[in-house]
N, C-alpha and C. Protein backbone atom coordinates (compact mmCIF):
# COMPACT_ATOMS: atom_id res chain seq x y z
N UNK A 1 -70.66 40.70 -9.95
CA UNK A 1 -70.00 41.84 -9.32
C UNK A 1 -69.40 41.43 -7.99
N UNK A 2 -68.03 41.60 -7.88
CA UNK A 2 -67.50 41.86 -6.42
C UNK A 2 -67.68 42.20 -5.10
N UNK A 3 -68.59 41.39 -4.37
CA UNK A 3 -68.74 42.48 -2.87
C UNK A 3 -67.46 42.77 -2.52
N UNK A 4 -67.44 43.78 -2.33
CA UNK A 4 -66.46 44.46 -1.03
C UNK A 4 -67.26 44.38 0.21
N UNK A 5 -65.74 44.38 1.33
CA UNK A 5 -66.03 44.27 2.55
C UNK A 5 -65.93 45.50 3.28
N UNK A 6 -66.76 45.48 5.00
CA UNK A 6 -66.00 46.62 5.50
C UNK A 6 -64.97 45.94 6.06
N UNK A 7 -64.39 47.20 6.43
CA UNK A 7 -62.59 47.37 6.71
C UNK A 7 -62.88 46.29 8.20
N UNK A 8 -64.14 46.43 8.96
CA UNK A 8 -63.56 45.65 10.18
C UNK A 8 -63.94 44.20 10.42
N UNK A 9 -65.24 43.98 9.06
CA UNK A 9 -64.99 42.53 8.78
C UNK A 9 -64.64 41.82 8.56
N UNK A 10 -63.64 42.27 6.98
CA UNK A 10 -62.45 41.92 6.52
C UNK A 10 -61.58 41.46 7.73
N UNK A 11 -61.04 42.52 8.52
CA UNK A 11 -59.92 42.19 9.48
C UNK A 11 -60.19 41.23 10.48
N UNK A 12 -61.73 41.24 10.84
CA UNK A 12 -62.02 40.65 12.37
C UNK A 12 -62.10 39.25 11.63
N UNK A 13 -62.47 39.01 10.55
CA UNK A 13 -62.68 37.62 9.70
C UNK A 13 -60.80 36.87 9.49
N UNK A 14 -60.06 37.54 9.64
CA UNK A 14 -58.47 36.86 9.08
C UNK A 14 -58.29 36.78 11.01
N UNK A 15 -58.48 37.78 12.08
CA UNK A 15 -58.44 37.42 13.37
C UNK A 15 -58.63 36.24 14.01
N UNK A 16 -59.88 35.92 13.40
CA UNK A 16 -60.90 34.76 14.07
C UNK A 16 -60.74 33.54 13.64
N UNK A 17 -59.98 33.42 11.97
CA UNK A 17 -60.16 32.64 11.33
C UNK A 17 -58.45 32.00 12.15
N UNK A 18 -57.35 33.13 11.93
CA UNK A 18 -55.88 32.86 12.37
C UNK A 18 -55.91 32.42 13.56
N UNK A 19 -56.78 32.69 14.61
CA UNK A 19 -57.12 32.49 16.09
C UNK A 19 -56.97 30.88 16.33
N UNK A 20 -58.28 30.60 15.79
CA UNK A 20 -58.81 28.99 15.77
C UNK A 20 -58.02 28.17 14.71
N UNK A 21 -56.89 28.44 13.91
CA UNK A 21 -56.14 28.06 13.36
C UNK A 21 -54.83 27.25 13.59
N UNK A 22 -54.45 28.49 14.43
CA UNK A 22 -53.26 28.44 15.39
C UNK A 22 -53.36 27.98 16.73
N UNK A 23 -54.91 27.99 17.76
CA UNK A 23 -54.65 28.06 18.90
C UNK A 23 -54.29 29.06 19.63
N UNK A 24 -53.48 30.15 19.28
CA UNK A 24 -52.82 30.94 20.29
C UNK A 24 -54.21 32.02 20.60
N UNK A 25 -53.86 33.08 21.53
CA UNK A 25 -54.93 33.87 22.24
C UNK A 25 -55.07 35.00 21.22
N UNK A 26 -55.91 35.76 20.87
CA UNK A 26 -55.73 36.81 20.26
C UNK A 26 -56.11 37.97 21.34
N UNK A 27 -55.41 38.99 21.40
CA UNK A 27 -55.26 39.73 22.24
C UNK A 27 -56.07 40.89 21.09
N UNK A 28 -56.78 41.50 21.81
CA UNK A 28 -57.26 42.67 20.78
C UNK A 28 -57.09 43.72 20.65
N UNK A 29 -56.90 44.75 22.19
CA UNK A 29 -56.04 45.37 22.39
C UNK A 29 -54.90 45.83 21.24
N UNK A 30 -54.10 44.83 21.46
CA UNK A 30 -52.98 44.63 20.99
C UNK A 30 -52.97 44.07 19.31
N UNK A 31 -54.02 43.68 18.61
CA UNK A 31 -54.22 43.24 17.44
C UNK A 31 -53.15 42.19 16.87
N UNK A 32 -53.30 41.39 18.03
CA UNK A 32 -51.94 40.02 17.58
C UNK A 32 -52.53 38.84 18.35
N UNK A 33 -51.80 37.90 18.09
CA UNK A 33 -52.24 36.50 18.50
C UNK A 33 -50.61 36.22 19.46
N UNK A 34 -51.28 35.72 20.54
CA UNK A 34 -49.95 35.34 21.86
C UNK A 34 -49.76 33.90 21.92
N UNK A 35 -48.75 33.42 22.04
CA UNK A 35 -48.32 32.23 23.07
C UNK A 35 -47.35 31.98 23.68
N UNK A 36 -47.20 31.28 24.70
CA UNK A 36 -46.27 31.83 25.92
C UNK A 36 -45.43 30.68 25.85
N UNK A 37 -43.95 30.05 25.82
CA UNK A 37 -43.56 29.20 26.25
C UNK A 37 -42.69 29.29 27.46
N UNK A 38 -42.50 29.06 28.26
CA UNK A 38 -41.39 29.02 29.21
C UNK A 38 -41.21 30.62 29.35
N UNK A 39 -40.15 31.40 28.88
CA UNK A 39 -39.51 32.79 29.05
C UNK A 39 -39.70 33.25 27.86
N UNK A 40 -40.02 32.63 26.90
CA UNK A 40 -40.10 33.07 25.90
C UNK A 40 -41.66 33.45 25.12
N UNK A 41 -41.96 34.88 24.34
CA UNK A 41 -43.12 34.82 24.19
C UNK A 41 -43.51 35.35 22.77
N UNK A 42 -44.45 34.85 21.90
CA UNK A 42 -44.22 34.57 20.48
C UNK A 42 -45.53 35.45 20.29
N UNK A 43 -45.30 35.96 19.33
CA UNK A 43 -46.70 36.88 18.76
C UNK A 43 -46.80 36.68 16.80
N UNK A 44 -48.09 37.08 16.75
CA UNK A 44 -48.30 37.47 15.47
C UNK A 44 -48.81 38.72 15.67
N UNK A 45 -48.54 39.74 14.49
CA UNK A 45 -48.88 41.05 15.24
C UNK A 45 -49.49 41.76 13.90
N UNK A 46 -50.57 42.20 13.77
CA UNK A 46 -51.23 42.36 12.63
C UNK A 46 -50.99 44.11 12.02
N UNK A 47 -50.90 44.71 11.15
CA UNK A 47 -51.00 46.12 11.10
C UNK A 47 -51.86 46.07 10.18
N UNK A 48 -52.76 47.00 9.86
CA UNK A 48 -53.73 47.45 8.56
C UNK A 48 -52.82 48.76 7.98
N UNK A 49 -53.54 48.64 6.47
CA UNK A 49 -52.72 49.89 6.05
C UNK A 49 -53.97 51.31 6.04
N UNK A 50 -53.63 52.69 6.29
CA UNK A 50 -53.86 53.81 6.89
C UNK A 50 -54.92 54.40 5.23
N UNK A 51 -54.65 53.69 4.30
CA UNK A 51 -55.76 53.45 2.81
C UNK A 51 -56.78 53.17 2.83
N UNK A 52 -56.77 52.17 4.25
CA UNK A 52 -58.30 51.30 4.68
C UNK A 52 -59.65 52.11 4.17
N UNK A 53 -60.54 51.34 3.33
CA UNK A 53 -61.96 52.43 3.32
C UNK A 53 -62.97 51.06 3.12
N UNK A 54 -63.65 51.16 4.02
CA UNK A 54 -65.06 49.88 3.68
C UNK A 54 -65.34 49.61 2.46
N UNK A 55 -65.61 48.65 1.79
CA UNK A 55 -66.15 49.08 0.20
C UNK A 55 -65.22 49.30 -0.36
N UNK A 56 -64.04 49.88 -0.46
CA UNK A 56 -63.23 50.43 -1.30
C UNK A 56 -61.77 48.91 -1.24
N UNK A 57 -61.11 49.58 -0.07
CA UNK A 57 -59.69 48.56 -0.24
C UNK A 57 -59.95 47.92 1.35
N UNK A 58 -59.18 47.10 1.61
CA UNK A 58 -58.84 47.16 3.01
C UNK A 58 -57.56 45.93 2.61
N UNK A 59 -56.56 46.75 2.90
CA UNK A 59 -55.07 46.06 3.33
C UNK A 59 -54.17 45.77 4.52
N UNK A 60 -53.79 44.12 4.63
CA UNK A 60 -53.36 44.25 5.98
C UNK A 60 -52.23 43.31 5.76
N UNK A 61 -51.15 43.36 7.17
CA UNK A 61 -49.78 42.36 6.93
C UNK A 61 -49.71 41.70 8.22
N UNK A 62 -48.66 41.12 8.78
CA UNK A 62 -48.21 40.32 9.68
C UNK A 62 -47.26 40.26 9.68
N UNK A 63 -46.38 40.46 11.13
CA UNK A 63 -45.47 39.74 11.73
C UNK A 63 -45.10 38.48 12.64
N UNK A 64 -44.45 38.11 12.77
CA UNK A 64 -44.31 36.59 13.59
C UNK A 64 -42.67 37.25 14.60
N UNK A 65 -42.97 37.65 15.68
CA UNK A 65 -42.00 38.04 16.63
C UNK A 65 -42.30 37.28 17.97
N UNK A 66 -40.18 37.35 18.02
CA UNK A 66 -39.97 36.48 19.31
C UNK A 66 -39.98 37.36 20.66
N UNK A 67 -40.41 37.20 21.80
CA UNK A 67 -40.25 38.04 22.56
C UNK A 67 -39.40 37.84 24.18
N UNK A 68 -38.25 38.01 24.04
CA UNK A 68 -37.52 37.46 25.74
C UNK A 68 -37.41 38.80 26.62
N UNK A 69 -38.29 38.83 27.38
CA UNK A 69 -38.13 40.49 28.01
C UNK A 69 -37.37 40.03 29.39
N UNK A 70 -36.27 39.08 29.34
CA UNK A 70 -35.27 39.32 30.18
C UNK A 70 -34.44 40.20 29.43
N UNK A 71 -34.18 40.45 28.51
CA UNK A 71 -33.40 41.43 27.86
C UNK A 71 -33.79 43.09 27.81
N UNK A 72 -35.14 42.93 27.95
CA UNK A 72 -35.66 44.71 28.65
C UNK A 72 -37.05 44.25 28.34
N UNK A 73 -37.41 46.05 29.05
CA UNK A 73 -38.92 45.95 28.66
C UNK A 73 -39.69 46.27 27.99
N UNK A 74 -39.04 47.19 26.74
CA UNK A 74 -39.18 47.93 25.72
C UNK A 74 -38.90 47.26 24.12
N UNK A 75 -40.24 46.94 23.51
CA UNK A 75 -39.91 46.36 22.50
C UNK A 75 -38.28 46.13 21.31
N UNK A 76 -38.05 47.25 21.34
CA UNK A 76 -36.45 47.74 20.68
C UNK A 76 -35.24 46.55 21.64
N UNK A 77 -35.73 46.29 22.79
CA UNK A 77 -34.71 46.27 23.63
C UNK A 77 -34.93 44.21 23.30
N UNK A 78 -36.21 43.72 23.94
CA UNK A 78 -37.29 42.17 23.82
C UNK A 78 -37.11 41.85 22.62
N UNK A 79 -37.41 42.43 21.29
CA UNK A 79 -37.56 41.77 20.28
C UNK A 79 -36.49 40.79 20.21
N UNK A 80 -36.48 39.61 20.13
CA UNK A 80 -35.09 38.85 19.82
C UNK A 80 -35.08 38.02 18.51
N UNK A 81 -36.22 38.16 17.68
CA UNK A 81 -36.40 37.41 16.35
C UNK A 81 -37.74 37.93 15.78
N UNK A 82 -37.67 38.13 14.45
CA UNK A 82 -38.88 37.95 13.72
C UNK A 82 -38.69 37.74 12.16
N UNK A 83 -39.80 37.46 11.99
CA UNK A 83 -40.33 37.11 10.36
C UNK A 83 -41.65 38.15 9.64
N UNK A 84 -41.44 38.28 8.53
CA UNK A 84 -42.54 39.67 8.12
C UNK A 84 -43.15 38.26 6.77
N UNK A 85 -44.59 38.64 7.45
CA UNK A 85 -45.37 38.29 6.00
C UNK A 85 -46.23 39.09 5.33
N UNK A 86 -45.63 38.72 4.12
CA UNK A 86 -45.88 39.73 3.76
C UNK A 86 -46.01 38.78 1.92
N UNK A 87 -46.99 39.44 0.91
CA UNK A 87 -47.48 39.09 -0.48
C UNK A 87 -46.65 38.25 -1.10
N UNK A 88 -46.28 37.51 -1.60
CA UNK A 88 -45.43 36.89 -2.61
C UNK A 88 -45.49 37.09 -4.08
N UNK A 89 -46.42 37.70 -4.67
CA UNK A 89 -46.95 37.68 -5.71
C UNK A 89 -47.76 39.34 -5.99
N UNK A 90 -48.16 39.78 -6.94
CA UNK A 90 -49.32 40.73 -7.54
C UNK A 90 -48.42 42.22 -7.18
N UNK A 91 -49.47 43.46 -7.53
CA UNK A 91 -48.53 44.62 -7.57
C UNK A 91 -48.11 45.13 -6.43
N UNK A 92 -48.85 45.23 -5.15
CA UNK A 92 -48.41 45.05 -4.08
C UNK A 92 -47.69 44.22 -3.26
N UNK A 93 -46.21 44.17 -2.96
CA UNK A 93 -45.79 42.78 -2.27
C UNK A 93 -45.77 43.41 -0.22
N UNK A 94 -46.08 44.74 -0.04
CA UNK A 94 -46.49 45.19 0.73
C UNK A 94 -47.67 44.76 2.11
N UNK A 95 -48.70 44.88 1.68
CA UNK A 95 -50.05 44.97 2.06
C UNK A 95 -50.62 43.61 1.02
N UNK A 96 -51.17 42.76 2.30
CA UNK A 96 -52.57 41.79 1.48
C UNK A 96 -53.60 42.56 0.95
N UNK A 97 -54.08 42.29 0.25
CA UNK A 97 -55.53 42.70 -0.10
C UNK A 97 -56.51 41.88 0.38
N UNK A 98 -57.55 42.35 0.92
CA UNK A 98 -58.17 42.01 1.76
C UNK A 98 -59.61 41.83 1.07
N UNK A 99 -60.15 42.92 0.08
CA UNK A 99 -61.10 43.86 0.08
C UNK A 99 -62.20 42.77 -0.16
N UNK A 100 -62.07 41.70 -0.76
CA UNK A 100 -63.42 40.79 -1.13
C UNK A 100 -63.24 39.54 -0.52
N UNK A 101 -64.51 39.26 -0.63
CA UNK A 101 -64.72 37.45 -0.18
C UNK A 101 -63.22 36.67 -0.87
N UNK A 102 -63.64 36.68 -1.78
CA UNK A 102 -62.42 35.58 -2.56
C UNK A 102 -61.01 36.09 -2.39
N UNK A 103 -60.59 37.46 -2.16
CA UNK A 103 -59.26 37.87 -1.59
C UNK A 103 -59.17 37.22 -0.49
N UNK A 104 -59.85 37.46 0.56
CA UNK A 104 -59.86 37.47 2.17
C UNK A 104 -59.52 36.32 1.86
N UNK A 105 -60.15 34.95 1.23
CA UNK A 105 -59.92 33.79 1.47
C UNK A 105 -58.76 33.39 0.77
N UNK A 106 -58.46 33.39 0.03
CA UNK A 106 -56.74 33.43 -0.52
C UNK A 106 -55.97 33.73 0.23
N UNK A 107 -55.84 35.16 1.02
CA UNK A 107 -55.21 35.73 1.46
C UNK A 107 -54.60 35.16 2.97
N UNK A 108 -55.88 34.61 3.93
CA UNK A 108 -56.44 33.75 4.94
C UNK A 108 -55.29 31.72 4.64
N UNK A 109 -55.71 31.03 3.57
CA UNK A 109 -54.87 30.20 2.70
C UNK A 109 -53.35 30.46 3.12
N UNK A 110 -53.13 31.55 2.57
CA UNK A 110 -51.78 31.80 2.30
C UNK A 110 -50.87 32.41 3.72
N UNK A 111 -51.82 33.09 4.55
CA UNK A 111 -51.57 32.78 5.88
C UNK A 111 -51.30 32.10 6.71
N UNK A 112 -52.46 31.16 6.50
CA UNK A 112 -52.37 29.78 7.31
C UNK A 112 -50.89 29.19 6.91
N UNK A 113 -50.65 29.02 5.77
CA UNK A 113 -49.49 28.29 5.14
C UNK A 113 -48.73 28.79 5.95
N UNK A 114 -48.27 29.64 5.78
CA UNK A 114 -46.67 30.69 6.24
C UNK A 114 -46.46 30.59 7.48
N UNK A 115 -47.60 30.64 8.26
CA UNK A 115 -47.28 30.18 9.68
C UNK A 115 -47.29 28.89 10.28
N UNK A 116 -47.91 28.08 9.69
CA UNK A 116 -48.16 26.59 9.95
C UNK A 116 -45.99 26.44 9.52
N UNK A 117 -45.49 26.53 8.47
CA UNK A 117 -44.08 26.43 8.50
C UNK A 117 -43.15 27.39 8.78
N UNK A 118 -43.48 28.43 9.54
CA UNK A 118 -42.57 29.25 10.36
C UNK A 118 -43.28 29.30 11.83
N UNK A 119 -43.93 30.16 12.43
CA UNK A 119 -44.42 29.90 14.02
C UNK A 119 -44.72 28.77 15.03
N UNK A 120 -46.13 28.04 13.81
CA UNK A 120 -46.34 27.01 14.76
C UNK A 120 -45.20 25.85 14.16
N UNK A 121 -44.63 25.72 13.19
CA UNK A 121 -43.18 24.67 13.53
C UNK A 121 -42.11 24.79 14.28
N UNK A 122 -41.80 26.19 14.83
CA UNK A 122 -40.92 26.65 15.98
C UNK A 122 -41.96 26.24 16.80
N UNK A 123 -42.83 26.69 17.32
CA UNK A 123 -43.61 26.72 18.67
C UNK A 123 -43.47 25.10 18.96
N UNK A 124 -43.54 24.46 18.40
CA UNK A 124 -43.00 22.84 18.21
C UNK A 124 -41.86 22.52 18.54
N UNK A 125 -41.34 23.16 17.99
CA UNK A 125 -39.82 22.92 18.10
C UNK A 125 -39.27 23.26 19.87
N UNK A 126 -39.68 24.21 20.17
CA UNK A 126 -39.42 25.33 21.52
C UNK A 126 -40.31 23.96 22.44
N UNK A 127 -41.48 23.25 22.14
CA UNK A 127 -41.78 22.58 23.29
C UNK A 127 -40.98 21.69 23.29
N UNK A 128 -40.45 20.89 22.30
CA UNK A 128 -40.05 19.31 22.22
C UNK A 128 -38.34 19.68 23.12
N UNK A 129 -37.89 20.94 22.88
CA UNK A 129 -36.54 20.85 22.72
C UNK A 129 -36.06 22.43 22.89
N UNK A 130 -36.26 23.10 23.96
CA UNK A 130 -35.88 24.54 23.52
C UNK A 130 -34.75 24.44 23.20
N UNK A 131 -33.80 24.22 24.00
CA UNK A 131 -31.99 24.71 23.69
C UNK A 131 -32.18 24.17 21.92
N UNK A 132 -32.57 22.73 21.67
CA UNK A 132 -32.33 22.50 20.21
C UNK A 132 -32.81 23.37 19.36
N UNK A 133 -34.11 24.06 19.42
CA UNK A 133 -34.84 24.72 18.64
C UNK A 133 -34.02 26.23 18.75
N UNK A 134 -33.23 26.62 20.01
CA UNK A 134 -32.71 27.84 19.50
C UNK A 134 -31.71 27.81 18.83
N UNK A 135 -30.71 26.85 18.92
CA UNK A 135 -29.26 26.02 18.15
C UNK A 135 -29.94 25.94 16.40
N UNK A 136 -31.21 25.86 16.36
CA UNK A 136 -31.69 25.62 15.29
C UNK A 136 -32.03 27.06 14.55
N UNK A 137 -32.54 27.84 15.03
CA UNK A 137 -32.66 29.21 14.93
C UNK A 137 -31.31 29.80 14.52
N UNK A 138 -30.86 29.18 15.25
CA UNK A 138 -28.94 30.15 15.34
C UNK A 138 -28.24 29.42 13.93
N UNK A 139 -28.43 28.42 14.18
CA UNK A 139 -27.76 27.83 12.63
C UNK A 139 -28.43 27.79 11.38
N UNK A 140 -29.26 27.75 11.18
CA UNK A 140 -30.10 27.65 10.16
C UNK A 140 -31.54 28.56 9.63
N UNK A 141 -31.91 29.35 10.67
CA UNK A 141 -32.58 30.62 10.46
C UNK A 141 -32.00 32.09 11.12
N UNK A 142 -30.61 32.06 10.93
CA UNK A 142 -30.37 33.64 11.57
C UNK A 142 -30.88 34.87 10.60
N UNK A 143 -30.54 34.45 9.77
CA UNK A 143 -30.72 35.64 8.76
C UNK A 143 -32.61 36.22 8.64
N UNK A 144 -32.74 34.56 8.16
CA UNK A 144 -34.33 34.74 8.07
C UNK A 144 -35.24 35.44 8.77
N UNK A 145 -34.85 34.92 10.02
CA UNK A 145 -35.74 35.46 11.56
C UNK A 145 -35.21 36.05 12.13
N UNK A 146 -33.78 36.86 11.42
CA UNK A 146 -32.86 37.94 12.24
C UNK A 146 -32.96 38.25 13.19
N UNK A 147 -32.43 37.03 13.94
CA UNK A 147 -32.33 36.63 15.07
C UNK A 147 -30.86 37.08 15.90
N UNK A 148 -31.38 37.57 17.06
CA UNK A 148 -30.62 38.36 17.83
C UNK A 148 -29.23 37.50 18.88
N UNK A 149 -27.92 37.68 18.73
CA UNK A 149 -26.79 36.97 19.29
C UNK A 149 -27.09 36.74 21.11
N UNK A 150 -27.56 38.50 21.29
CA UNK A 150 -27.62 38.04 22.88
C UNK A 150 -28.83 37.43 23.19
N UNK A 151 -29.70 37.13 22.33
CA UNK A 151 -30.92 36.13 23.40
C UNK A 151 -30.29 34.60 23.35
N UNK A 152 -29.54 34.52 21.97
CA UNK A 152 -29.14 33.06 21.93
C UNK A 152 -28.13 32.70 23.17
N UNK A 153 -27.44 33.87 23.19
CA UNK A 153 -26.28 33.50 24.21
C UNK A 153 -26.76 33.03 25.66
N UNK A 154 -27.54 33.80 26.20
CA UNK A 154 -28.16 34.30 27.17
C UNK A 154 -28.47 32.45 27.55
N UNK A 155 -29.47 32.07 26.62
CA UNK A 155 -29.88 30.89 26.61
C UNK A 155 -29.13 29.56 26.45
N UNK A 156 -28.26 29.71 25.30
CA UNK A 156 -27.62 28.41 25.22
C UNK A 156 -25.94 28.17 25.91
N UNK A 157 -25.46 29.89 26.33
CA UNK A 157 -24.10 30.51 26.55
C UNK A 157 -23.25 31.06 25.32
N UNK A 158 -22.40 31.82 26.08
CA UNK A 158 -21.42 32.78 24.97
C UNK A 158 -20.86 31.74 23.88
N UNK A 159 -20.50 30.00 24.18
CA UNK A 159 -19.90 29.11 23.43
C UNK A 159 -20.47 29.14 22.24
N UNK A 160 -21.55 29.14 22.07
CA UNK A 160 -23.09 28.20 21.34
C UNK A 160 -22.82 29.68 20.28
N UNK A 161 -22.53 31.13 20.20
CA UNK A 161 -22.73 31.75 19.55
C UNK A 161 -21.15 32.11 18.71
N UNK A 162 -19.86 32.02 19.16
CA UNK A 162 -18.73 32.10 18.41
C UNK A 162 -18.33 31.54 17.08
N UNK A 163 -18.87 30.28 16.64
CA UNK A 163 -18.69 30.27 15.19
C UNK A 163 -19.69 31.60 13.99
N UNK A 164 -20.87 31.87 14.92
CA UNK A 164 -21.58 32.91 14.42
C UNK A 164 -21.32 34.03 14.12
N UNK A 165 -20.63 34.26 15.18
CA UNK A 165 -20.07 35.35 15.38
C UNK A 165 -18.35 36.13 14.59
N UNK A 166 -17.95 34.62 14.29
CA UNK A 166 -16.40 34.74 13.84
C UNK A 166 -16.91 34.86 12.35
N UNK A 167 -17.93 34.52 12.02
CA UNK A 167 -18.67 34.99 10.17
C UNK A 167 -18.92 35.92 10.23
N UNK A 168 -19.77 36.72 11.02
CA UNK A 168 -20.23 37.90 11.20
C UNK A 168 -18.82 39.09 10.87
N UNK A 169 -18.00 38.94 11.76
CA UNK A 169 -16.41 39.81 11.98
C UNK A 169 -15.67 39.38 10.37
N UNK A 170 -15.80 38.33 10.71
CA UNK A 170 -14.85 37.90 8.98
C UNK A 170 -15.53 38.55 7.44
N UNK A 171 -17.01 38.89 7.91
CA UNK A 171 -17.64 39.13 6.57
C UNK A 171 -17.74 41.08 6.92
N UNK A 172 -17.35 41.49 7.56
CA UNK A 172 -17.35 43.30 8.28
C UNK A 172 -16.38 43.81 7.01
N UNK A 173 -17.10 44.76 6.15
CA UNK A 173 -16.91 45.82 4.90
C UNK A 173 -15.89 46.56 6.08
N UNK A 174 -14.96 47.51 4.77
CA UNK A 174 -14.24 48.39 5.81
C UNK A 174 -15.18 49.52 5.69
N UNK A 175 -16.17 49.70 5.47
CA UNK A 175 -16.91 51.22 6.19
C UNK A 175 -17.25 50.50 7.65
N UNK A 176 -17.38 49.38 7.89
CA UNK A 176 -18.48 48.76 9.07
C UNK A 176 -17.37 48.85 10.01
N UNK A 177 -16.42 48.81 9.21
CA UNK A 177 -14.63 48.53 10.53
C UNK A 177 -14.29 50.06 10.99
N UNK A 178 -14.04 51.00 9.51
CA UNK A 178 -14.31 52.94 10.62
C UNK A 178 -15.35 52.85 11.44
N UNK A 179 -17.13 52.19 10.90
CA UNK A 179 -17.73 52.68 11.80
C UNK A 179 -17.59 52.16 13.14
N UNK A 180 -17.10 51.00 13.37
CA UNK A 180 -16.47 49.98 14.74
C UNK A 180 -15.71 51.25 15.35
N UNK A 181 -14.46 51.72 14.55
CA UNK A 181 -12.97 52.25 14.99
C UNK A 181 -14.34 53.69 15.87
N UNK A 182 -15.16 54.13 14.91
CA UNK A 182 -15.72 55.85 15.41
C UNK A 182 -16.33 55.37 16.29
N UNK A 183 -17.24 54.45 16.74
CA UNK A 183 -18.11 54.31 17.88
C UNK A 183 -17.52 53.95 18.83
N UNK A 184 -16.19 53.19 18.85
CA UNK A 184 -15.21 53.13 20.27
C UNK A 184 -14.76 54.31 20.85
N UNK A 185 -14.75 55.56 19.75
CA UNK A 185 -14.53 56.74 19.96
C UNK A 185 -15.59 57.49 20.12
N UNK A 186 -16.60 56.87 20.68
CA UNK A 186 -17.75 58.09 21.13
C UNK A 186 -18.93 58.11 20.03
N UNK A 187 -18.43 57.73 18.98
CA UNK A 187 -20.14 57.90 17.37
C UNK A 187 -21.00 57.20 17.57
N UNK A 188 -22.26 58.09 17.91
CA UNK A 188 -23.60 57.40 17.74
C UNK A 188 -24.20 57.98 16.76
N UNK A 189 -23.53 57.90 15.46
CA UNK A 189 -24.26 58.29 14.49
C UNK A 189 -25.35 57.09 13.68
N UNK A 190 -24.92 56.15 13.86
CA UNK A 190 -25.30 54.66 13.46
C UNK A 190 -26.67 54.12 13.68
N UNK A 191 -27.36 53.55 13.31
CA UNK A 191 -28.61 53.07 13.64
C UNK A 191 -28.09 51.83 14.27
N UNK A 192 -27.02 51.22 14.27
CA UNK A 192 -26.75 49.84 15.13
C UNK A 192 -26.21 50.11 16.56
N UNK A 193 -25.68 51.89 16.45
CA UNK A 193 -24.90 52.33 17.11
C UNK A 193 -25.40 52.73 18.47
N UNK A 194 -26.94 52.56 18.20
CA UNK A 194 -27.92 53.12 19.15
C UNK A 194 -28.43 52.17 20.01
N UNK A 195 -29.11 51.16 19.44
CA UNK A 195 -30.19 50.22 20.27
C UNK A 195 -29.62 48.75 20.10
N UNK A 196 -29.85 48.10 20.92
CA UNK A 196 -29.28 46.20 20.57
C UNK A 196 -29.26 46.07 19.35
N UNK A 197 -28.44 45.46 18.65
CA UNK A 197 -28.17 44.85 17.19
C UNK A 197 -26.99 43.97 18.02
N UNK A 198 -26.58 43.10 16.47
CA UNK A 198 -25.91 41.89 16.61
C UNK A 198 -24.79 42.83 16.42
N UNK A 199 -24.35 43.67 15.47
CA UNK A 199 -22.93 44.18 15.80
C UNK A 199 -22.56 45.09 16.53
N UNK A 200 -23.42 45.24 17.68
CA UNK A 200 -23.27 46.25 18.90
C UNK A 200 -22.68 45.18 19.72
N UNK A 201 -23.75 44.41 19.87
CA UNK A 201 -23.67 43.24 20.94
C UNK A 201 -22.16 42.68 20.65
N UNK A 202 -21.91 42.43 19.31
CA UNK A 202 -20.20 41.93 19.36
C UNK A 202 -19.15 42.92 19.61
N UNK A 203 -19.53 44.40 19.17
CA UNK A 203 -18.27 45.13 19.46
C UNK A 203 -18.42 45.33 20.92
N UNK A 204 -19.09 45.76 21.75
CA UNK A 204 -19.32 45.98 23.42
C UNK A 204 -18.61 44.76 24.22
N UNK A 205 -19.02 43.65 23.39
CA UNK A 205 -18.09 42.62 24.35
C UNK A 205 -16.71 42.00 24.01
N UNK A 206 -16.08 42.71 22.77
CA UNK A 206 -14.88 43.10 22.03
C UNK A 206 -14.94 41.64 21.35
N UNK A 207 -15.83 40.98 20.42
CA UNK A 207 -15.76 39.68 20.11
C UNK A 207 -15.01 39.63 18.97
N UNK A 208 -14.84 41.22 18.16
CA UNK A 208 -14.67 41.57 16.60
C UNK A 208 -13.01 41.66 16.74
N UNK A 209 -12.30 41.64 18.38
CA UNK A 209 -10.71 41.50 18.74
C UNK A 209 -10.48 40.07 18.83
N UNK A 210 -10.96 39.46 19.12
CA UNK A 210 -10.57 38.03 19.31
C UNK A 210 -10.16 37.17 18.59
């Protein structure tokens, strides 16, 4: 028979285990793991799902976010990259399952993996070489780690982001071009239209005329 776990062993067990894994601090508070490089500040950030019952289920996920709060101080505003982990496999691709010994440890496995070749190989990357590692980000993980134009700029300059940017404009649907034409005219109907995004950041500094 299956032990099930409780909900805060389960979790405090993938904490402790990801902690001493990675190195980075786990903040508890905050239910994420920190590390700081230079200006830049990297998290894993854990959520459980609101199903949680001791004994019964306990499901949880992860993010891997970049954080430059020269850009504000309000998450919406800082976020400048992330990655979601999240199941690869089974009926949930949502929520890990957590609930037993032999989940937790699969689950824990498959953790370790995902971040050992996304976080801590950037966090590598960011010591040996920041400007390279963000040039690297910008060319070869934008999509992935939907990664934000103005932190790159900010960092490497406006140069370092224009071939990016001239794909971005060249690949713009004509609904995305009314919605350009309505928001010069006042529309904040838009979810891009509102808070930093990459095609705010290009229409505000008219990159989509050039």
């Amino acid at each position: 028979m299956v032990q099930l776990l409780y909900v805060e062993e389960a979790t405090d067990l993938v904490y402790t285990e990801l902690e001493e894994f990675t190195g980075w601090k786990f903040l508890k508070s905050q239910r994420c793991l920190k590390r700081k490089i230079k200006d830049i500040e990297l998290y894993i950030k854990f959520s459980t799902s609101k199903w949680n019952k001791s004994h019964e289920y306990v499901g949880l996920n992860a993010d891997f976010e970049i954080v430059y709060r020269k850009l504000g101080k309000l998450p919406v505003q800082n976020t400048v990259a992330y990655y979601e982990y999240r199941p690869k496999t089974g009926d949930d691709l949502y929520w890990y399952d957590i609930s037993g010994e032999e989940k937790l440890r699969t689950v824990i496995n498959a953790l370790e993996f995902e971040i050992k070749n996304t976080a801590l190989k950037l966090t590598e990357q960011l010591e040996n070489n920041m400007e390279k590692a963000i040039q690297a980000l910008l060319d070869e993980g934008f999509e992935e780690y939907h990664v934000r134009l103005d932190f790159v700029a900010d960092i490497l300059g406006a140069d370092a982001i224009k071939p990016r940017v001239k794909n971005i404009v060249m690949s713009l649907s004509d609904e995305e071009k009314q919605q350009i034409k309505d928001y010069r005219n006042g529309a904040r109907t838009k979810k891009w239209m509102l808070n930093p995004t990459n095609l705010k950041y290009i229409v505000d500094n008219g990159y989509d005329s050039k």
